[in-house]
Protein backbone atom coordinates (compact mmCIF):
# COMPACT_ATOMS: atom_id res chain seq x y z
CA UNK A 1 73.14 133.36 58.16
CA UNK A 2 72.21 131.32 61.02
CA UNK A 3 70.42 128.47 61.20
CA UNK A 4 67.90 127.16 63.41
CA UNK A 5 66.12 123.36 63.78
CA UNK A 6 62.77 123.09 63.48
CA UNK A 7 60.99 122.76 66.96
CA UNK A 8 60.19 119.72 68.41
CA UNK A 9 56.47 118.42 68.08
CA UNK A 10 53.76 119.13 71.31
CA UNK A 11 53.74 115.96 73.64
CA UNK A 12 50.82 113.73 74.49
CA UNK A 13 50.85 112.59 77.40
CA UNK A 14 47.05 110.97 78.11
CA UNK A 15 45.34 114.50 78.68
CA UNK A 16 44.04 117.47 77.02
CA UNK A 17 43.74 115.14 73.55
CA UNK A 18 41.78 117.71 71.77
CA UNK A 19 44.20 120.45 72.51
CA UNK A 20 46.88 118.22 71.29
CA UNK A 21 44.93 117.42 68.42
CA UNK A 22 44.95 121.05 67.14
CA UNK A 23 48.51 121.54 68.12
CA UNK A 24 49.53 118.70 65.96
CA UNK A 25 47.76 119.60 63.22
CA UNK A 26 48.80 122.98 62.65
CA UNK A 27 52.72 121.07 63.12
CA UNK A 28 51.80 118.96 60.59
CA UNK A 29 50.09 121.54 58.31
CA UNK A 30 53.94 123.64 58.39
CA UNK A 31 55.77 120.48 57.27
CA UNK A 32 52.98 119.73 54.04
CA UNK A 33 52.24 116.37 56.22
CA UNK A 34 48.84 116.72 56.70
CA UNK A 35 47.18 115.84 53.72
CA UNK A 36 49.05 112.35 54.32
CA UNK A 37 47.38 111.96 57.59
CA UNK A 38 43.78 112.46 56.17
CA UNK A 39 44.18 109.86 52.76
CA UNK A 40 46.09 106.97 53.51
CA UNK A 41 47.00 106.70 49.61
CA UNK A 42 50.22 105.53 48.62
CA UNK A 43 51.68 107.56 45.46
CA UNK A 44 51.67 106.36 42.18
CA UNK A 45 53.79 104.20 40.40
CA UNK A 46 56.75 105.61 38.54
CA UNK A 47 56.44 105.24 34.24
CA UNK A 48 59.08 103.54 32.25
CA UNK A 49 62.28 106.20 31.35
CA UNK A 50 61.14 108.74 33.81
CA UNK A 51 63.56 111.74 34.49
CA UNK A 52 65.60 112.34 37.44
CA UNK A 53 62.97 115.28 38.36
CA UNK A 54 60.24 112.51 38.07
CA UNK A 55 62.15 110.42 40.33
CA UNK A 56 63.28 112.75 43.01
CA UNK A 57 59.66 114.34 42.92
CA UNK A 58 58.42 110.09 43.69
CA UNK A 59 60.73 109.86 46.38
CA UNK A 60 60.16 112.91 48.37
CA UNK A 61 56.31 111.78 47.99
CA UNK A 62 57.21 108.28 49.80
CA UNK A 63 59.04 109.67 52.29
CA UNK A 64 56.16 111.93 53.36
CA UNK A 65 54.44 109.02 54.83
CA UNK A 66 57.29 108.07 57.26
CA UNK A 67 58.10 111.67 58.21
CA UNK A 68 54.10 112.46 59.17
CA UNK A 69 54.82 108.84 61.30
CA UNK A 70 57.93 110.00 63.13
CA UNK A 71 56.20 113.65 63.92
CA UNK A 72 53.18 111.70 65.60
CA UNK A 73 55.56 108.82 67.51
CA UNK A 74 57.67 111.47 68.88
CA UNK A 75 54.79 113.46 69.48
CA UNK A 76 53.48 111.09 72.33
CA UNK A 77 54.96 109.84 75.63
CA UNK A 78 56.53 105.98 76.46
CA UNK A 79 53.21 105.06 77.55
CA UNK A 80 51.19 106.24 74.86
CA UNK A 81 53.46 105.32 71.61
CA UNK A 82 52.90 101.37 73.03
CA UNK A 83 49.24 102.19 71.50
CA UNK A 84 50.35 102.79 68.21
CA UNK A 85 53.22 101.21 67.50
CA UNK A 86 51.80 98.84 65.54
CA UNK A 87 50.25 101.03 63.16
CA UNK A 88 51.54 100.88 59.46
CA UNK A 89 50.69 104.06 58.49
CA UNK A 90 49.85 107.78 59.86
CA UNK A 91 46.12 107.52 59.18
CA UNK A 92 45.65 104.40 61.31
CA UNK A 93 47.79 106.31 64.13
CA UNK A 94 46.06 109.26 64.07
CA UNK A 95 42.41 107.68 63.99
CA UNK A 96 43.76 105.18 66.83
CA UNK A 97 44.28 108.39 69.40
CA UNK A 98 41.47 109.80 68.25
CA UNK A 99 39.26 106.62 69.26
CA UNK A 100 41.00 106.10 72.66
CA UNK A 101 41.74 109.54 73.83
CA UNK A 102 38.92 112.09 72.15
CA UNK A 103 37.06 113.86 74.84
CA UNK A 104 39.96 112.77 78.10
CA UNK A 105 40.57 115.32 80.37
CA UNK A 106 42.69 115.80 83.79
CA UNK A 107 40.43 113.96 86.60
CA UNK A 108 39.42 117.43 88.53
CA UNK A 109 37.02 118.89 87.26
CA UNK A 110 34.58 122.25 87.97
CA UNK A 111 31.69 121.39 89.93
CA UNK A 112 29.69 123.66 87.40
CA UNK A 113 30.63 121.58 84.89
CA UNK A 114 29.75 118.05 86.53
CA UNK A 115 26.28 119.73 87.57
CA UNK A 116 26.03 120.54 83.91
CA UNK A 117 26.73 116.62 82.75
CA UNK A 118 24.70 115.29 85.61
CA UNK A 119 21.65 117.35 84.31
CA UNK A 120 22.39 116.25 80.76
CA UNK A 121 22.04 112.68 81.60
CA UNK A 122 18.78 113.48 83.53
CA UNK A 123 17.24 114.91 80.70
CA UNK A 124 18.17 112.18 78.66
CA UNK A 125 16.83 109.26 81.02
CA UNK A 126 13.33 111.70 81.21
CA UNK A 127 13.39 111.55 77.33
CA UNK A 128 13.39 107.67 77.25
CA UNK A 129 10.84 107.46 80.11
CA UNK A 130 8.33 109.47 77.61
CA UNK A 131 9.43 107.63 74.35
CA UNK A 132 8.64 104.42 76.82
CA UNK A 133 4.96 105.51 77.74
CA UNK A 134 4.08 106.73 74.28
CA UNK A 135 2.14 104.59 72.14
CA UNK A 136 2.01 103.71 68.62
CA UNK A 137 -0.51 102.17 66.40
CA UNK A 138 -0.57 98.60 66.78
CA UNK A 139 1.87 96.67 65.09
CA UNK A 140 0.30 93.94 62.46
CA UNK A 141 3.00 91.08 63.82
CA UNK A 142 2.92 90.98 67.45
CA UNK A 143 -0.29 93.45 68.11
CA UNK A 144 1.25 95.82 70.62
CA UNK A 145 1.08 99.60 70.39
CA UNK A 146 4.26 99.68 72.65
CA UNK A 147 7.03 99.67 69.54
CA UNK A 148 7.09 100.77 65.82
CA UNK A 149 6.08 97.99 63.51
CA UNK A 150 9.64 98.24 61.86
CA UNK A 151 11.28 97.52 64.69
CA UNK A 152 9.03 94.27 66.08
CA UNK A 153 11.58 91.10 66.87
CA UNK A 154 8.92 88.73 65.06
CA UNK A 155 8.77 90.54 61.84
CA UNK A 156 8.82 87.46 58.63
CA UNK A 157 12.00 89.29 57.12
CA UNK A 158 14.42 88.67 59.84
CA UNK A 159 16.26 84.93 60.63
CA UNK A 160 17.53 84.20 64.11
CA UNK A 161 21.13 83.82 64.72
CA UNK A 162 20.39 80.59 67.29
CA UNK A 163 17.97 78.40 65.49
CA UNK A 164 18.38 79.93 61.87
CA UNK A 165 15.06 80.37 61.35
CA UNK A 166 12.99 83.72 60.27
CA UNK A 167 10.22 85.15 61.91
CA UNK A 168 12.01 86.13 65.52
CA UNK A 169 14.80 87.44 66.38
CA UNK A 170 17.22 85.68 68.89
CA UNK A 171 16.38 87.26 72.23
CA UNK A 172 12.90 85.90 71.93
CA UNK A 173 14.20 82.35 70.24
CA UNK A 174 12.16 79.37 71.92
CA UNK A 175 14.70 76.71 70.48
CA UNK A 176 17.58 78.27 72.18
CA UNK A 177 16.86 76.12 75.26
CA UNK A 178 17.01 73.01 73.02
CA UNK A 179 20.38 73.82 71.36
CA UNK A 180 22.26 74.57 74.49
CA UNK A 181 22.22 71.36 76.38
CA UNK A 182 23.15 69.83 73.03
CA UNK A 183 26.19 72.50 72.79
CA UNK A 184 27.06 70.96 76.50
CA UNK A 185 26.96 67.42 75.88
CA UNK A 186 29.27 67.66 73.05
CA UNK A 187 31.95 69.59 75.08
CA UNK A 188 31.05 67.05 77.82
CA UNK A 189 31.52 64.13 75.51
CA UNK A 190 35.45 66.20 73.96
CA UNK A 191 35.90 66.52 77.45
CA UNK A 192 35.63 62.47 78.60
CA UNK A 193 37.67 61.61 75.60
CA UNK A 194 40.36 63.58 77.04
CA UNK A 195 40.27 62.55 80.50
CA UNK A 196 40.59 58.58 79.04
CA UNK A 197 43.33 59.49 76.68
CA UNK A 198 45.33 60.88 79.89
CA UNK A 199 44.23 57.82 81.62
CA UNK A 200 45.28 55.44 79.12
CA UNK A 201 48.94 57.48 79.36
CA UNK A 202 48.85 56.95 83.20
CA UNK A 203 48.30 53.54 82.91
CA UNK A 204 51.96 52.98 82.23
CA UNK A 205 52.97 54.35 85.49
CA UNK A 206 54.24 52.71 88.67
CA UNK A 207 53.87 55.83 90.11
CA UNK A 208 53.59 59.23 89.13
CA UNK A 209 53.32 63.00 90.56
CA UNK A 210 51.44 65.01 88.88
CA UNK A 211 52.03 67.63 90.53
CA UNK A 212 55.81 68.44 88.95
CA UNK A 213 55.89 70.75 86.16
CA UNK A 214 58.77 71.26 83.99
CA UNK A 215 60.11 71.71 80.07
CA UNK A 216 63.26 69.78 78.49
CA UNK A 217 64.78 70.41 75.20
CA UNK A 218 65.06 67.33 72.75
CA UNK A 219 67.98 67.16 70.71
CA UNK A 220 67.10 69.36 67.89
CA UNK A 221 66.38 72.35 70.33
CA UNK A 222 62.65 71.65 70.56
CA UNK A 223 61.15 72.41 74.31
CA UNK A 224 58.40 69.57 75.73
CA UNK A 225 56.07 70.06 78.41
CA UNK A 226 56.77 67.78 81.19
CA UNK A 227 52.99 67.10 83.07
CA UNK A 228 54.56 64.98 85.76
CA UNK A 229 57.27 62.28 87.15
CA UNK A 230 57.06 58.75 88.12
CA UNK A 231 58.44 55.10 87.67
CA UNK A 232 57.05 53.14 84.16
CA UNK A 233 57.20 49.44 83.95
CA UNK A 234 58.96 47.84 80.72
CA UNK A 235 57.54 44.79 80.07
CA UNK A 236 60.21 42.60 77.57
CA UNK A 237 59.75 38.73 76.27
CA UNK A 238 62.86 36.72 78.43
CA UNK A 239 62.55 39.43 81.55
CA UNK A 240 66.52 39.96 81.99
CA UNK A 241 67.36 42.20 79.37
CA UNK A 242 66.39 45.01 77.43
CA UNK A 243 66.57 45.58 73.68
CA UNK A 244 66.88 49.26 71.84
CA UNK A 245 66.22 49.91 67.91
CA UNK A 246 66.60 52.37 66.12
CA UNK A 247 63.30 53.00 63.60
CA UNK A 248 64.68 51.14 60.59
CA UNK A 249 64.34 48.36 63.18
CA UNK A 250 68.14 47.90 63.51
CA UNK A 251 69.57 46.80 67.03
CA UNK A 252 71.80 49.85 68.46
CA UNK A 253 72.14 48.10 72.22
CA UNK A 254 70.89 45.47 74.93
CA UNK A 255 71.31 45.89 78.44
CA UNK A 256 70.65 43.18 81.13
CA UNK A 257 68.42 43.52 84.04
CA UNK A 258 70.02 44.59 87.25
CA UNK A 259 68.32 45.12 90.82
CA UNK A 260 65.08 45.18 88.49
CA UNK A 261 65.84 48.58 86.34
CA UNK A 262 67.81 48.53 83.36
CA UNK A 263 70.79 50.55 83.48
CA UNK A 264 72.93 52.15 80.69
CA UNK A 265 76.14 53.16 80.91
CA UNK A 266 76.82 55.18 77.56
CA UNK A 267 80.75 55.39 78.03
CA UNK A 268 80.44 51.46 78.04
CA UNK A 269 79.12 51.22 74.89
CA UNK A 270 80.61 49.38 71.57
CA UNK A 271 81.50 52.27 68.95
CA UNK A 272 79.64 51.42 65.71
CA UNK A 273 79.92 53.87 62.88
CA UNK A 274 76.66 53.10 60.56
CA UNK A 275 76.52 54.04 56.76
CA UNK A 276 74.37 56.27 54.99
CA UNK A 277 73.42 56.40 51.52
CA UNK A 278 73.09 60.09 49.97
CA UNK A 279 71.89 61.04 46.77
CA UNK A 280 74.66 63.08 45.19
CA UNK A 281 72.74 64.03 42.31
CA UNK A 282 71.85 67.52 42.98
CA UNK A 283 75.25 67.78 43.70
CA UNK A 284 76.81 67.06 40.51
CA UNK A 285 74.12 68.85 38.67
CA UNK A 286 75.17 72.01 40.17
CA UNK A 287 78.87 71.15 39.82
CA UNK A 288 78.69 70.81 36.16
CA UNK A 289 76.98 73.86 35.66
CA UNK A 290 73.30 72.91 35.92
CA UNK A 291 73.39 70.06 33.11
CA UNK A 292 70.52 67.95 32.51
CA UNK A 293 70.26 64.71 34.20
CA UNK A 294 70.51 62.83 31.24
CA UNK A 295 73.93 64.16 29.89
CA UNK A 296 74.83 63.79 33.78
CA UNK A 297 73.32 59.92 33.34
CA UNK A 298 75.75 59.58 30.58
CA UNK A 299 79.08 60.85 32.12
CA UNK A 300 78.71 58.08 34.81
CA UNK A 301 77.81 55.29 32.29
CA UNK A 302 80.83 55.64 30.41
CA UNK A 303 83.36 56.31 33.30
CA UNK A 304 84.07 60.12 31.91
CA UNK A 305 84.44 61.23 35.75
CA UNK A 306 86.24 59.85 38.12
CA UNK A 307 84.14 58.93 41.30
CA UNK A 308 81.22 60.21 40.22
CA UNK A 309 78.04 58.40 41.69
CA UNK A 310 75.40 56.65 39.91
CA UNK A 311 72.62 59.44 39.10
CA UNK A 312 69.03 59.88 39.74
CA UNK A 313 66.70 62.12 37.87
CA UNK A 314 64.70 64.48 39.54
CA UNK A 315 61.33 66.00 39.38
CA UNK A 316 62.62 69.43 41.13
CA UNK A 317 63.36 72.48 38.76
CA UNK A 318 65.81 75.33 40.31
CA UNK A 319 65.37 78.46 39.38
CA UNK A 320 68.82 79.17 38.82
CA UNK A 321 68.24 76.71 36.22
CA UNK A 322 65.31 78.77 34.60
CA UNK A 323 67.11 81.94 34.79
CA UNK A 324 70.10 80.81 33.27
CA UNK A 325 68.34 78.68 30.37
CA UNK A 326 65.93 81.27 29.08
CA UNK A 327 66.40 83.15 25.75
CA UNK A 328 64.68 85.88 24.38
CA UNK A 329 63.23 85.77 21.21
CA UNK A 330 65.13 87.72 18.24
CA UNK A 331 63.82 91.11 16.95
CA UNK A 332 62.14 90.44 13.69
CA UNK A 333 64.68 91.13 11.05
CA UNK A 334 62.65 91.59 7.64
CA UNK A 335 60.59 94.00 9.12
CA UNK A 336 63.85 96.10 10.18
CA UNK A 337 63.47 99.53 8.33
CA UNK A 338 66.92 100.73 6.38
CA UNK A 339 67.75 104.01 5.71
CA UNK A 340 67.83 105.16 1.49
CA UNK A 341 69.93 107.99 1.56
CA UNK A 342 73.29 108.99 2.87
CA UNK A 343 73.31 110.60 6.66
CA UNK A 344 69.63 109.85 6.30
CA UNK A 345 70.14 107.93 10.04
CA UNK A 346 73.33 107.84 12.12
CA UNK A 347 73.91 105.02 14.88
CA UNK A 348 76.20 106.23 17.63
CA UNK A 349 77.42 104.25 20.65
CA UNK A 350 80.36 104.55 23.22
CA UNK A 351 81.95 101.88 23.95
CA UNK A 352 82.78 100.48 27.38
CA UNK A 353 86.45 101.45 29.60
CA UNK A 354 89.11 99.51 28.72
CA UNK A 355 91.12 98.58 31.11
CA UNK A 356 94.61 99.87 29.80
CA UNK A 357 94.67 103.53 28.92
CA UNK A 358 96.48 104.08 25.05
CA UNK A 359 99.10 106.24 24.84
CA UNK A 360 96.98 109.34 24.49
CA UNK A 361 95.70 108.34 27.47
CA UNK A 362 92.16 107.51 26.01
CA UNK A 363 89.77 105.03 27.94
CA UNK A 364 86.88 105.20 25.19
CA UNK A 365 85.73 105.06 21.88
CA UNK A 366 82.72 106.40 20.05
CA UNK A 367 81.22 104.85 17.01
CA UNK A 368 79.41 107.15 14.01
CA UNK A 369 77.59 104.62 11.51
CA UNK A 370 75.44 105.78 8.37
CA UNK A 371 72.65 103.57 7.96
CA UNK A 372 72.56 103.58 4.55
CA UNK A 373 76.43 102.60 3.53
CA UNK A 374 77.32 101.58 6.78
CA UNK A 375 80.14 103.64 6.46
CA UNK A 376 81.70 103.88 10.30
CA UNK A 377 84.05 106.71 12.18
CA UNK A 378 85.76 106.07 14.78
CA UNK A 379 86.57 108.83 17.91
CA UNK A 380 89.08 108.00 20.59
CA UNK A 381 87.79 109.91 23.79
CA UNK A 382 89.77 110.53 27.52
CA UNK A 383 86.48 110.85 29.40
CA UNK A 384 82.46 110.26 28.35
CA UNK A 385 81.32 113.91 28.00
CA UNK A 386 83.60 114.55 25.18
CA UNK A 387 81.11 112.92 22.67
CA UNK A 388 79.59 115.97 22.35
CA UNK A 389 82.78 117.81 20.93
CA UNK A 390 83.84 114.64 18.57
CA UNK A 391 79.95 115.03 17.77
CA UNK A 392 80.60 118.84 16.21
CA UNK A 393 83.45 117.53 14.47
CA UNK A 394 81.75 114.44 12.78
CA UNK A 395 78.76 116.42 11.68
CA UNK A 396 81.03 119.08 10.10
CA UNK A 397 83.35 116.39 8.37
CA UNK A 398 80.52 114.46 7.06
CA UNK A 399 78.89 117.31 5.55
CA UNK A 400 82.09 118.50 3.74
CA UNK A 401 82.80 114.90 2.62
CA UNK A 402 79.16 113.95 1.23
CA UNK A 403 77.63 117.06 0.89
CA UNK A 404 74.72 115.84 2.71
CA UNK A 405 73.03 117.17 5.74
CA UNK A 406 72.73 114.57 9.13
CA UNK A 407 69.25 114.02 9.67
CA UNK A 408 68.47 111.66 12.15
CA UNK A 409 71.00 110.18 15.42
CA UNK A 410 69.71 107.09 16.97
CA UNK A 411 71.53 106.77 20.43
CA UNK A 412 70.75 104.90 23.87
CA UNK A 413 69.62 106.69 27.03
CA UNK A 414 73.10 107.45 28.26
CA UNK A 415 73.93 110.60 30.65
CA UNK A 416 76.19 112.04 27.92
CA UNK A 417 73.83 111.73 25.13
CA UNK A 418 70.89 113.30 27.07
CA UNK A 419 72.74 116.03 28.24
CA UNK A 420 71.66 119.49 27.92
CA UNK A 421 74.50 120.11 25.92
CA UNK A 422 74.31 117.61 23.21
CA UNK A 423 70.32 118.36 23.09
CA UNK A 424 71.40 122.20 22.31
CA UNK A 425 73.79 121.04 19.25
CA UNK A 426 71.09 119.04 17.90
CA UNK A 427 68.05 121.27 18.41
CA UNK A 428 70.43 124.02 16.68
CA UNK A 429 70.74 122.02 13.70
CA UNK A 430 67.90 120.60 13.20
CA UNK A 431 68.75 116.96 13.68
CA UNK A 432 66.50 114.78 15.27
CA UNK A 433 68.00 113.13 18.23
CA UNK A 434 66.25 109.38 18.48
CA UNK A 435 66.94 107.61 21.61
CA UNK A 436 66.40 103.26 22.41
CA UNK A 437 64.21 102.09 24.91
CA UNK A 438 66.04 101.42 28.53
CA UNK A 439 67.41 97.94 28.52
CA UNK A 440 66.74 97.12 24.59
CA UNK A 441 70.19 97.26 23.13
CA UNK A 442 68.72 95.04 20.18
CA UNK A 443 67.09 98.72 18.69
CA UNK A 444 70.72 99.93 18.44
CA UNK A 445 72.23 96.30 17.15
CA UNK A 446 74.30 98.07 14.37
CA UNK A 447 76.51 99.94 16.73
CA UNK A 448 76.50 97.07 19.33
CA UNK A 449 77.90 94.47 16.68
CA UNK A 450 80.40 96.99 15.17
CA UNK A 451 81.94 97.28 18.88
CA UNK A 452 82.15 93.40 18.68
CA UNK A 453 83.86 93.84 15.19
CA UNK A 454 85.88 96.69 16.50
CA UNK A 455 87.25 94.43 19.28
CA UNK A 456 88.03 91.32 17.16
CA UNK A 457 90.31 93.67 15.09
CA UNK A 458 92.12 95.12 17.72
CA UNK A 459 92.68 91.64 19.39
């Protein structure tokens, strides 16, 4: 059987939108992508312990959104997917188009139906010319019988936008005269502080031209605008030399007067090296683990640590810190319910690979504890999905042994314990198959502290 790609989507190309339009959509309506194009509505959150049906079904509903996206971006030219390009989803993309494009057309057109447009927009002027010379009753603000008294600009209701007062409307404002020149004198008054700033900046010029234009970078890669280029005049107390500091007020170099301009000559220059103090607290708090200050405090004070600096305390809190300090609070254990009778309630849990394979050439082992004796079996297993076998056995050993009848099997949410085929011993049986909530080992702490025990034993 052969198989064939879909066909590309139609092509806008600036023209003929409503055509497109209904090309589109029908495109859209043979992928199920048009109902994402109408509601821009994201789909809903998944539950806790969904299934892998729930799951797939979630994804395929997110990924609708992004498909309907591609199908309209390669559904327009170069020139026309700059328009929407920035649109996050199809909605906005679609509506975009719709708002710039709706009605366009190629730029001939029938002289029938420019006639037809031409007398359209006659009849229309001719309407407004009558609606102009009818009259109304006279309005009880202004007392004119040339509007409708709810649309009068000097109604009591309505405040103007210039003088914030009610009664008129803006376009017939008499304070907006008054509150313009006072708009220009401030941006007149902005404008002189400005011009005396630059003045004041000028003022340290021998000579300058303005007219050069140019960016340089500082030293941490930072571009400033250059507004001009000229000669400054340093003005220092003796009047032969010149003295640099840094900003702790520390003298880096002095250089003498020559042909009136100071020259330096970096190559020429004394090498100093100048010492820095840093505070290597942080430091050894992260060395040591994250320890708090104080224990950190008292390391130093009795020489535990060789060259350790003197520590600070700080106010800052990491979040590695957080993370790796919390606790969760136990599970309360006198309200634990305990099984009465034998096989009432089985705990079962496989334990994790080892790393060295036992002679049998077994990797895992699966633990069978009664609830009420605690009495524990223990199955050696090659691969995962042979619980269910060892499963068969232990339920048919148990019952000859105790003649009692399993009940209940608590279990986590593993792959081999939800399989169909485990489900299908149990549901023959009659056994009912509890399972632990995702990431809560504590409600199966039985089997997870018998591994421990299991593992002490063996070491």
């Amino acid at each position: 059987m052969s198989f064939s790609p879909p066909p590309p989507p139609p092509v806008f190309v600036g023209e003929y939108h409503n055509i497109w339009a209904v090309e589109m959509k029908t495109y859209l309506q043979a992928h199920n992508l048009w109902s994402v194009v109408l509601a821009d509505i994201e789909p809903l959150p998944l539950r806790a312990n969904p299934t892998i049906a729930q799951i797939r079904l979630h994804n395929e509903d997110t990924a609708k959104k992004y498909k309907a996206m591609s199908c309209l971006q390669n559904g327009v030219s170069n020139v026309i997917f700059t328009r929407i390009m920035a649109c996050g989803s199809p909605k906005q993309a679609w509506d975009r188009l719709k708002e710039e494009f709706q009605g366009s057309r190629e730029s001939s057109s029938s002289s029938s139906g420019y006639k037809g447009k031409k007398l359209w927009l006659e009849k229309k002027e001719k309407e407004k010319k009558d609606v102009a010379k009818k009259k109304f009753p006279p309005c009880t603000y202004y007392k004119k019988s040339t509007h409708l008294e709810k649309y009068c600009w000097y109604r009591p209701d309505i405040q103007c936008i210039s003088c914030k007062q009610l009664g008129h409307i803006e376009k017939v404002c008499k304070n907006k005269a008054k509150t313009q020149p006072q708009q220009q004198n401030q941006a007149k008054a902005a404008e002189d502080i400005q011009v005396q700033e630059e003045a004041l900046d000028k003022g340290m010029f021998r000579e300058l031209d303005t007219s050069f234009v140019s960016k340089f970078r500082n030293g941490n890669s930072e571009f400033i605008e250059a507004k001009g280029k000229g000669k400054a005049m340093i003005c220092t107390q003796s009047g032969k030399t010149c003295t640099i500091k840094d900003p702790s007020d520390q003298v880096l170099v002095t250089v003498a007067m020559h042909n009136r301009s100071f020259i330096l000559d970096v190559n020429q220059l004394e090498a100093k090296a100048h010492t820095t103090l840093i505070d290597e607290s942080c430091l050894w708090h992260k060395r040591l683990g994250y320890e708090n200050y104080n224990s950190l405090g008292l390391l130093h004070k009795m020489n535990l640590v060789e060259d350790m600096s003197k520590i600070e305390p700080e106010n800052d809190v990491y979040e590695v810190c957080q993370l790796g300090k919390q606790t969760r609070l136990p599970f309360p254990v006198n309200k634990a319910w305990r099984a009465q009778k034998r096989l009432q309630v089985v705990h079962t849990d496989i334990c994790r690979p080892m790393k060295t394979s036992s002679l049998n050439g077994s990797r895992y082992f699966a633990l069978f504890i009664d609830d009420c004796t605690r009495s524990c079996w223990v199955s050696f297993l090659k691969q995962k999905s042979d619980v269910a076998y060892f499963f068969c056995k232990f339920k048919a050993l148990a019952l000859n042994q105790t003649n009692c009848k399993l009940k209940t099997l608590r279990s986590d949410n593993r792959t081999e314990y939800v399989s169909q085929r485990f489900q299908k011993i149990s549901d023959e049986v009659g056994i009912q198959h509890q399972l632990t909530t995702i990431y809560t080992p504590q409600q199966n702490g039985v089997c997870e502290r018998k591994n421990k025990t299991v593992f002490d034993m063996a070491r």
